[in-house]
PDB file of N, CA and C in Angstrom:
ATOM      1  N   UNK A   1       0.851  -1.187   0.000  1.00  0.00           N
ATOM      2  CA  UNK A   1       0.000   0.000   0.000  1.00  0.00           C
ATOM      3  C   UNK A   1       0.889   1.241   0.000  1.00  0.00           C
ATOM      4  N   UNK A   2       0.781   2.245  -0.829  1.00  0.00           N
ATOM      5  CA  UNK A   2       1.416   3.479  -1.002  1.00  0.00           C
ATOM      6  C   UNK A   2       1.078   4.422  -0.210  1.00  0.00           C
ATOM      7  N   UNK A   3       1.924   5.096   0.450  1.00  0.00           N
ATOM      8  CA  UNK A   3       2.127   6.214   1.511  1.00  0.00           C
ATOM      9  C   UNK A   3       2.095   7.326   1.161  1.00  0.00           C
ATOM     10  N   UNK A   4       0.931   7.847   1.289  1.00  0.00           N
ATOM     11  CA  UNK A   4       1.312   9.408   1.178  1.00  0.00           C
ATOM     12  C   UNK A   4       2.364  10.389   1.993  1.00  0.00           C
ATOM     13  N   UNK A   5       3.122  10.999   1.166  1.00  0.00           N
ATOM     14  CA  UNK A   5       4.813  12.216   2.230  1.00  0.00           C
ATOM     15  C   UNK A   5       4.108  13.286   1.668  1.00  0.00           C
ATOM     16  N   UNK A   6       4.235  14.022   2.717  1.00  0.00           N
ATOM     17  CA  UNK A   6       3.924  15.667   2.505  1.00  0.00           C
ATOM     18  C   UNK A   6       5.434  16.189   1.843  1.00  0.00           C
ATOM     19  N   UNK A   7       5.926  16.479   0.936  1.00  0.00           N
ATOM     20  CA  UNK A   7       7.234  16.709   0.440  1.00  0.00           C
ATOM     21  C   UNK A   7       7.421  18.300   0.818  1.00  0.00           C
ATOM     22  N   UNK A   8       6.826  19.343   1.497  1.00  0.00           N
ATOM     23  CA  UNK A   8       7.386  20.114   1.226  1.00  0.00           C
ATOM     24  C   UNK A   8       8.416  20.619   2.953  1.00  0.00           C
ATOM     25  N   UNK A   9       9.333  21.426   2.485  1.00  0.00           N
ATOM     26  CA  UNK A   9      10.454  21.850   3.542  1.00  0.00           C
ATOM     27  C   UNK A   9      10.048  21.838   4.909  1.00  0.00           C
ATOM     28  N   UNK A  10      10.699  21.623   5.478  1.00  0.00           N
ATOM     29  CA  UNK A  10       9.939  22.497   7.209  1.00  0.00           C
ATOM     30  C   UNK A  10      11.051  23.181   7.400  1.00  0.00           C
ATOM     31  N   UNK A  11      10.556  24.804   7.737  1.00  0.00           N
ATOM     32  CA  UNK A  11      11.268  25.698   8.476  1.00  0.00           C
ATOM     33  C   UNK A  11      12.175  25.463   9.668  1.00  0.00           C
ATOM     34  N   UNK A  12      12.961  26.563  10.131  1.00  0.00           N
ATOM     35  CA  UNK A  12      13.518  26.163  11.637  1.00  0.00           C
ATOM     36  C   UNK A  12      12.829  25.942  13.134  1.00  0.00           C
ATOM     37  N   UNK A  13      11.741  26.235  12.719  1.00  0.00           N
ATOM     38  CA  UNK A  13      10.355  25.814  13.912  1.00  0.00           C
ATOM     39  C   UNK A  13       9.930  24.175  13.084  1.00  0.00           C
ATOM     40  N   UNK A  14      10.031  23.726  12.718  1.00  0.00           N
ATOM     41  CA  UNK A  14       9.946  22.697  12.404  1.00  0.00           C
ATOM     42  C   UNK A  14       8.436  22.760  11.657  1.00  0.00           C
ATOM     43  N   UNK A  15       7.636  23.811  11.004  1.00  0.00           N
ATOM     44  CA  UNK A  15       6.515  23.601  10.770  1.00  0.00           C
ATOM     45  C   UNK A  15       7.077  23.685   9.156  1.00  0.00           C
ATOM     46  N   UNK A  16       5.952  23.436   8.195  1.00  0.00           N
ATOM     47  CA  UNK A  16       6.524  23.289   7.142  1.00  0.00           C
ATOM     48  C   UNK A  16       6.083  24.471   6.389  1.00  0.00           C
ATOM     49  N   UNK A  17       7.545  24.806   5.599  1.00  0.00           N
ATOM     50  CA  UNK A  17       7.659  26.324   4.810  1.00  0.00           C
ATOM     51  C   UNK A  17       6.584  26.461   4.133  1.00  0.00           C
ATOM     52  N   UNK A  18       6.296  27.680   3.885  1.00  0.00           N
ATOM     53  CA  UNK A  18       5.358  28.240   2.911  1.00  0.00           C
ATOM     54  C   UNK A  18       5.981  29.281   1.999  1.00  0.00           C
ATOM     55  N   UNK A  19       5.551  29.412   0.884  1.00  0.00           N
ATOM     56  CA  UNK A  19       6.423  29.820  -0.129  1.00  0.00           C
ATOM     57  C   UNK A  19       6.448  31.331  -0.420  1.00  0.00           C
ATOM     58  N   UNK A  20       5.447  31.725   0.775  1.00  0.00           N
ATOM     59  CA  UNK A  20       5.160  33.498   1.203  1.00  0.00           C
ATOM     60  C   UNK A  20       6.883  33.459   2.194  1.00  0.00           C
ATOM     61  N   UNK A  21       7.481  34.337   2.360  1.00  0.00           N
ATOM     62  CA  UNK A  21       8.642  34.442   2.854  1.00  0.00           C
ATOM     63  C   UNK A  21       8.337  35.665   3.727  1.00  0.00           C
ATOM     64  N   UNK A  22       9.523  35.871   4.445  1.00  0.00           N
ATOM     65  CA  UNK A  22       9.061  36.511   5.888  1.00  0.00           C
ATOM     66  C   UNK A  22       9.413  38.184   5.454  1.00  0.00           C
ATOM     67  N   UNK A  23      10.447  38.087   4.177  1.00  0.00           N
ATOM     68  CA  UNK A  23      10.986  39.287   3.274  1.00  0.00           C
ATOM     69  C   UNK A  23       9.212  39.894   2.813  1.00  0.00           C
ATOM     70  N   UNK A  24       8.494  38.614   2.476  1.00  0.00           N
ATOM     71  CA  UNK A  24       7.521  39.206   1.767  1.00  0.00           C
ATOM     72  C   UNK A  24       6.145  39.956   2.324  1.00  0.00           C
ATOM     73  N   UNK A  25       6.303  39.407   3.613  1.00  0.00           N
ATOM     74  CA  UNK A  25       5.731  39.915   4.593  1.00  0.00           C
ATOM     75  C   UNK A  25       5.926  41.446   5.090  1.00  0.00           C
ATOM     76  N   UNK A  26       6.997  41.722   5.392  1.00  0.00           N
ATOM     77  CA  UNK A  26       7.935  42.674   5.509  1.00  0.00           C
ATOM     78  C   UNK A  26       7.471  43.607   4.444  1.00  0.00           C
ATOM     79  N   UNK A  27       7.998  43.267   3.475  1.00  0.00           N
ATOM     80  CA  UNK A  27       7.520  44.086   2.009  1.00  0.00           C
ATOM     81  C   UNK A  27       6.146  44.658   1.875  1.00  0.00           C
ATOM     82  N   UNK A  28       5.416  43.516   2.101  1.00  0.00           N
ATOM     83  CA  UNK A  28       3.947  44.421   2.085  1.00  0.00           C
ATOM     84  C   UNK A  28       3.569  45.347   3.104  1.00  0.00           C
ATOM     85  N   UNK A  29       4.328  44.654   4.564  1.00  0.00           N
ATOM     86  CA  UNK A  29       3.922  45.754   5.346  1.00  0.00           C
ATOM     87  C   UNK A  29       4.462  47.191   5.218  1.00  0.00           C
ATOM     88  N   UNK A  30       5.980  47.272   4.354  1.00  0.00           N
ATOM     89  CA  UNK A  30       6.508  48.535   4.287  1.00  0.00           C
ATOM     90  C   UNK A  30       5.651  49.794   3.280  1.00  0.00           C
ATOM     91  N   UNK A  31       5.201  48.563   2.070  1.00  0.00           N
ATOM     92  CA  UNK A  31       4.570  49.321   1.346  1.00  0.00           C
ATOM     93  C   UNK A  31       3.019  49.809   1.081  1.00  0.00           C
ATOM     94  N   UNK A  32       2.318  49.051   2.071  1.00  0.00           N
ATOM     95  CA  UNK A  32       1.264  49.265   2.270  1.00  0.00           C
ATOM     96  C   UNK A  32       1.073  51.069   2.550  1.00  0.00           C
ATOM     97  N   UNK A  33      -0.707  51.221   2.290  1.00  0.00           N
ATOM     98  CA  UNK A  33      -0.682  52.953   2.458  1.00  0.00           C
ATOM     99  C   UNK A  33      -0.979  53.066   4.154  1.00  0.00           C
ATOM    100  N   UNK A  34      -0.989  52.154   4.931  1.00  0.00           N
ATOM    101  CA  UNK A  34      -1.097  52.445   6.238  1.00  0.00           C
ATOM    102  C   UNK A  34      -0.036  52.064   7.283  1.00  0.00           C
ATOM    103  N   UNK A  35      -0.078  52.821   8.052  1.00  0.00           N
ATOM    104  CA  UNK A  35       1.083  53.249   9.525  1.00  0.00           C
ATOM    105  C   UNK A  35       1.184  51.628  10.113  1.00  0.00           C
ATOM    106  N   UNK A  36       0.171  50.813  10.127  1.00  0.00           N
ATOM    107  CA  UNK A  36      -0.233  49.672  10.544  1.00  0.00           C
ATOM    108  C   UNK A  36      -1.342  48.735  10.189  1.00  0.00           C
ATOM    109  N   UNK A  37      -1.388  47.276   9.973  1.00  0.00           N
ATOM    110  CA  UNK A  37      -2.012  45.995   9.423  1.00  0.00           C
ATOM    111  C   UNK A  37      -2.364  45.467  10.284  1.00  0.00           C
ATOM    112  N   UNK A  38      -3.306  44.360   9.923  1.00  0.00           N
ATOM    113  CA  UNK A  38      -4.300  43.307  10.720  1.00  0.00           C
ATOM    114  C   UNK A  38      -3.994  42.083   9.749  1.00  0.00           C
ATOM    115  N   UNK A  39      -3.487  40.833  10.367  1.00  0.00           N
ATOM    116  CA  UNK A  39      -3.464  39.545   9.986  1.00  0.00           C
ATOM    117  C   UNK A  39      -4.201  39.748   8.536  1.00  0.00           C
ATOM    118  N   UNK A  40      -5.884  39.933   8.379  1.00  0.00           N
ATOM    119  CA  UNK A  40      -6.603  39.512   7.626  1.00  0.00           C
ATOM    120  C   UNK A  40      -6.189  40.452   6.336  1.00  0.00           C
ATOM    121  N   UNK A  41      -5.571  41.526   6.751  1.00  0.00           N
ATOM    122  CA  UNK A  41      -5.045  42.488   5.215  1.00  0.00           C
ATOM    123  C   UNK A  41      -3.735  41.555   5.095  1.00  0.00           C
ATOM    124  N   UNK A  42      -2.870  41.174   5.885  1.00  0.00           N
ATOM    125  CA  UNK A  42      -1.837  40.609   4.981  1.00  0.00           C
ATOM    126  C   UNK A  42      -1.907  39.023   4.533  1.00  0.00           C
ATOM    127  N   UNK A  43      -3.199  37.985   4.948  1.00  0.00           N
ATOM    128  CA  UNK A  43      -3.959  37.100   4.311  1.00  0.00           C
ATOM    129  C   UNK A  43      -4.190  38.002   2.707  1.00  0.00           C
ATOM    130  N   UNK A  44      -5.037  38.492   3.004  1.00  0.00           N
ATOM    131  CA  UNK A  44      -5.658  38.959   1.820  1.00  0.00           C
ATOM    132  C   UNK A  44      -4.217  39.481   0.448  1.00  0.00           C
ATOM    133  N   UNK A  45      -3.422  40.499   1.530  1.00  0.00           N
ATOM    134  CA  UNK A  45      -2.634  40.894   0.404  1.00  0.00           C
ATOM    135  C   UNK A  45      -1.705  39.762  -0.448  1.00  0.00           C
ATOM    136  N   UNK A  46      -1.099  38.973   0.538  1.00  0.00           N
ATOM    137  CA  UNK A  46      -0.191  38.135  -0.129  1.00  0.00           C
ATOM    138  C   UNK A  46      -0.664  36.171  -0.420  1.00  0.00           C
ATOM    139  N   UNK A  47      -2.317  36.965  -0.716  1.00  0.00           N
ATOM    140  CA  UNK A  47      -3.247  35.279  -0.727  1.00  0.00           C
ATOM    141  C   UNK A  47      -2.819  34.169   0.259  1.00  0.00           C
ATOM    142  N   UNK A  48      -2.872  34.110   1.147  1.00  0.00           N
ATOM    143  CA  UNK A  48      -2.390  33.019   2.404  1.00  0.00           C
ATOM    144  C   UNK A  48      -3.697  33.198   3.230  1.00  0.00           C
ATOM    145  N   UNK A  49      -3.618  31.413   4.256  1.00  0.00           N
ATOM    146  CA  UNK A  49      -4.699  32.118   5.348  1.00  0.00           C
ATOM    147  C   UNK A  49      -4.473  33.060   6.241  1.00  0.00           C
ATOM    148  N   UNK A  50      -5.116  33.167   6.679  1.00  0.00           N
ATOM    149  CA  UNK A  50      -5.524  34.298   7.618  1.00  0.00           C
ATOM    150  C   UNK A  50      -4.550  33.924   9.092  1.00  0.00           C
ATOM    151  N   UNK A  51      -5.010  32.553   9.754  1.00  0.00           N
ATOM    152  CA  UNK A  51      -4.456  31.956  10.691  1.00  0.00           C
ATOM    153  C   UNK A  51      -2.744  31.921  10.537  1.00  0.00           C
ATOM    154  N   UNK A  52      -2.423  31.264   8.484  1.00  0.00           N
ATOM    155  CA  UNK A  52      -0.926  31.473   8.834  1.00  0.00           C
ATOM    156  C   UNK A  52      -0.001  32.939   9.185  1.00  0.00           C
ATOM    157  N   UNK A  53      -1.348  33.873   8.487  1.00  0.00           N
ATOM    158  CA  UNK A  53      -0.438  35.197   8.116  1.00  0.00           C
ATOM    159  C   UNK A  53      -0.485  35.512   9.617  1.00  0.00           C
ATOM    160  N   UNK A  54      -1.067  35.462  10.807  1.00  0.00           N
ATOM    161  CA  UNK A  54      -1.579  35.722  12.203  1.00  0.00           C
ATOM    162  C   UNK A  54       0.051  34.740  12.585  1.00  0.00           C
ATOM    163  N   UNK A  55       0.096  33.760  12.469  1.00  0.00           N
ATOM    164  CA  UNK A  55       1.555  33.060  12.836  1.00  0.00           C
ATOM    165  C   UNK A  55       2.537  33.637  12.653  1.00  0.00           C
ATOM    166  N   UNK A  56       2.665  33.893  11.506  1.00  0.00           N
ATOM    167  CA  UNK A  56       3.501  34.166  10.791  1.00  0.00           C
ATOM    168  C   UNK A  56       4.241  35.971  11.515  1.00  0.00           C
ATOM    169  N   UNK A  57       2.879  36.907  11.712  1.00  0.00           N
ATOM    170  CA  UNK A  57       3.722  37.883  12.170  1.00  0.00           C
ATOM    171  C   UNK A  57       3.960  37.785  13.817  1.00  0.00           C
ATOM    172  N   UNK A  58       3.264  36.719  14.330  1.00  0.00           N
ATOM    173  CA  UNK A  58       3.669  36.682  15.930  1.00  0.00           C
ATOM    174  C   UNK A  58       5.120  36.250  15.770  1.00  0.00           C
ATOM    175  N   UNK A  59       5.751  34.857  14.767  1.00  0.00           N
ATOM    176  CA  UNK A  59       7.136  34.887  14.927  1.00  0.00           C
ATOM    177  C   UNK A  59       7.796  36.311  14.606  1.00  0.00           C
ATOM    178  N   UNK A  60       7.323  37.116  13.590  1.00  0.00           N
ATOM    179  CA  UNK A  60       7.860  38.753  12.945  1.00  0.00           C
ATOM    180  C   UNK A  60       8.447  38.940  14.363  1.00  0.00           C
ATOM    181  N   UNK A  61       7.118  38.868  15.275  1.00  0.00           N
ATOM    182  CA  UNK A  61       7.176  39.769  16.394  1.00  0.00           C
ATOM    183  C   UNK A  61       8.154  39.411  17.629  1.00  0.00           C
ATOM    184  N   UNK A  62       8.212  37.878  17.544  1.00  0.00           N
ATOM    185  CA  UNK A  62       9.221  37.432  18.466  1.00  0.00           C
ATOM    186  C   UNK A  62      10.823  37.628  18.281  1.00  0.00           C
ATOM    187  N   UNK A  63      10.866  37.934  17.008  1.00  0.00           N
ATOM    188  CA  UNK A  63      12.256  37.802  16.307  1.00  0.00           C
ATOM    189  C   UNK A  63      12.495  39.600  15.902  1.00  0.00           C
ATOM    190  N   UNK A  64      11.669  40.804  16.903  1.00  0.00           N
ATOM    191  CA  UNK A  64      11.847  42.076  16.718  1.00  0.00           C
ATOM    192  C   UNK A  64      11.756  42.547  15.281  1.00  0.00           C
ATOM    193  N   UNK A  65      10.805  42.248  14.638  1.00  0.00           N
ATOM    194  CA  UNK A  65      11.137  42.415  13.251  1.00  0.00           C
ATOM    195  C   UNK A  65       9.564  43.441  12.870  1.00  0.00           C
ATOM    196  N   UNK A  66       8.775  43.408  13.844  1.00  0.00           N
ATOM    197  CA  UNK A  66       7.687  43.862  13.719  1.00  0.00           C
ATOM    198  C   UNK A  66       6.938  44.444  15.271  1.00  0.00           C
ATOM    199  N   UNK A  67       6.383  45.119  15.516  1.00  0.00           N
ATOM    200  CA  UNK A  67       5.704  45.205  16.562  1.00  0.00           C
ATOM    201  C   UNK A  67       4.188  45.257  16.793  1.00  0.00           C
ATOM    202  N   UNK A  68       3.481  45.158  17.802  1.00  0.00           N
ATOM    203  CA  UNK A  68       1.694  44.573  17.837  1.00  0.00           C
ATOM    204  C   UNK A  68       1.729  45.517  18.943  1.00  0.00           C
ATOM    205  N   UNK A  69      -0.018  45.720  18.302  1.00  0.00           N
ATOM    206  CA  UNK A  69      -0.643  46.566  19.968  1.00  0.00           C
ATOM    207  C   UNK A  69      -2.097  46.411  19.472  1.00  0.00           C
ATOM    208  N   UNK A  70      -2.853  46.268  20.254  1.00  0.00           N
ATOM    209  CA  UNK A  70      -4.480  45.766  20.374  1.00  0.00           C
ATOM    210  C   UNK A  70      -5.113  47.056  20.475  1.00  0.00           C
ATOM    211  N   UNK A  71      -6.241  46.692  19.239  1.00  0.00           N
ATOM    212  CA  UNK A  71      -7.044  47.657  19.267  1.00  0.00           C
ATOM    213  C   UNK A  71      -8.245  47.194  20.773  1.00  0.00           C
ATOM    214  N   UNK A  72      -8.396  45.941  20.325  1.00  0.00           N
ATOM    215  CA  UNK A  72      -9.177  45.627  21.363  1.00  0.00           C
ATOM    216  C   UNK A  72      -8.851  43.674  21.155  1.00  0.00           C
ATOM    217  N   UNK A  73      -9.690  43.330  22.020  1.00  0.00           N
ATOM    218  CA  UNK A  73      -9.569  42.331  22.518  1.00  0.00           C
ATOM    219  C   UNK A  73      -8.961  41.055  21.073  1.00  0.00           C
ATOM    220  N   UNK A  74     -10.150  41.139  20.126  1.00  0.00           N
ATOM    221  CA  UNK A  74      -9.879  40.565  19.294  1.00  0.00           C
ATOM    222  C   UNK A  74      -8.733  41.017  17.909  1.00  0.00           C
ATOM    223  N   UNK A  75      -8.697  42.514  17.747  1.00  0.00           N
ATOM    224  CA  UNK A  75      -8.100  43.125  16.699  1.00  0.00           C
ATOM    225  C   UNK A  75      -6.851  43.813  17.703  1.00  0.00           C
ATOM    226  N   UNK A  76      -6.033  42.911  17.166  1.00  0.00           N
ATOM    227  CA  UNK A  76      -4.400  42.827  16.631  1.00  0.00           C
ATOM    228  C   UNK A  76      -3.879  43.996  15.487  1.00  0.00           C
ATOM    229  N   UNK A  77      -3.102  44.813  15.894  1.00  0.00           N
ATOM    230  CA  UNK A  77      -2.236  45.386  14.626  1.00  0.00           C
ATOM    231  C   UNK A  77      -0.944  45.440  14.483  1.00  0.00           C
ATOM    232  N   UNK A  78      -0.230  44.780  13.904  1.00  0.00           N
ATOM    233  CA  UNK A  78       1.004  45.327  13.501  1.00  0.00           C
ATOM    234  C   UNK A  78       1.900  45.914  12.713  1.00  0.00           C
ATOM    235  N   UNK A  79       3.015  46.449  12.984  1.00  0.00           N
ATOM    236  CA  UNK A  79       3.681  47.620  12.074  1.00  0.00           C
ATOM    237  C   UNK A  79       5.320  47.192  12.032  1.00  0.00           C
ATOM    238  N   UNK A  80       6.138  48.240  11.332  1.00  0.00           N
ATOM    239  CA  UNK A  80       7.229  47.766  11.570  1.00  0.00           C
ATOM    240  C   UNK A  80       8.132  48.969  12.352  1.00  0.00           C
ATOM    241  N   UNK A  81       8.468  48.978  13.133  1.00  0.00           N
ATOM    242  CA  UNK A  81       9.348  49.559  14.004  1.00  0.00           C
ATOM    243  C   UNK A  81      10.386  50.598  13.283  1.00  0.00           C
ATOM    244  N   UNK A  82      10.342  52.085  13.581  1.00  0.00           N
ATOM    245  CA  UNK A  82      11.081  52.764  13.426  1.00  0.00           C
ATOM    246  C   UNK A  82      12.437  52.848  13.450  1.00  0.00           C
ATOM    247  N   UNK A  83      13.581  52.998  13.358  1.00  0.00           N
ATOM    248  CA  UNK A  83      15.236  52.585  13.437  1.00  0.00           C
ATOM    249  C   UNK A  83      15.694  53.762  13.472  1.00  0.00           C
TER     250      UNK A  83
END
């Protein structure tokens, strides 16, 4: 009986890559027309779910690459940090 393998990479968190990159993330957030984003605009912008793009910038955020502050309980925004 033949086995299905998920063939694609896993990242250094061990989850497996997605072919949106963390540059690209970055990118949209720089160029976007607003000061600050919500998960569901950078789902939307760079076609991904919603849940990964929500992952995706909490690592941003662990790795100082981005910063978050709550509008309220449920709405999350993040931006990228001044230098």
């Amino acid at each position: 009986m033949a086995t299905m393998t998920d063939e694609r990479e896993c990242n250094t968190r061990g989850q497996f890559a997605e072919e949106t990159t963390d540059d690209d993330i970055l990118a949209a957030i720089r160029e976007s027309e607003f000061p600050a984003v919500i998960a569901r605009w950078v789902a939307d912008t760079l076609e991904i779910e919603r849940p990964s793009a929500h992952r995706r910038l909490e690592w941003l955020y662990e790795d100082g690459e981005v910063e978050r502050g709550k509008l309220s309980p449920r709405v999350v925004i993040w931006w990228i940090p001044r230098e």
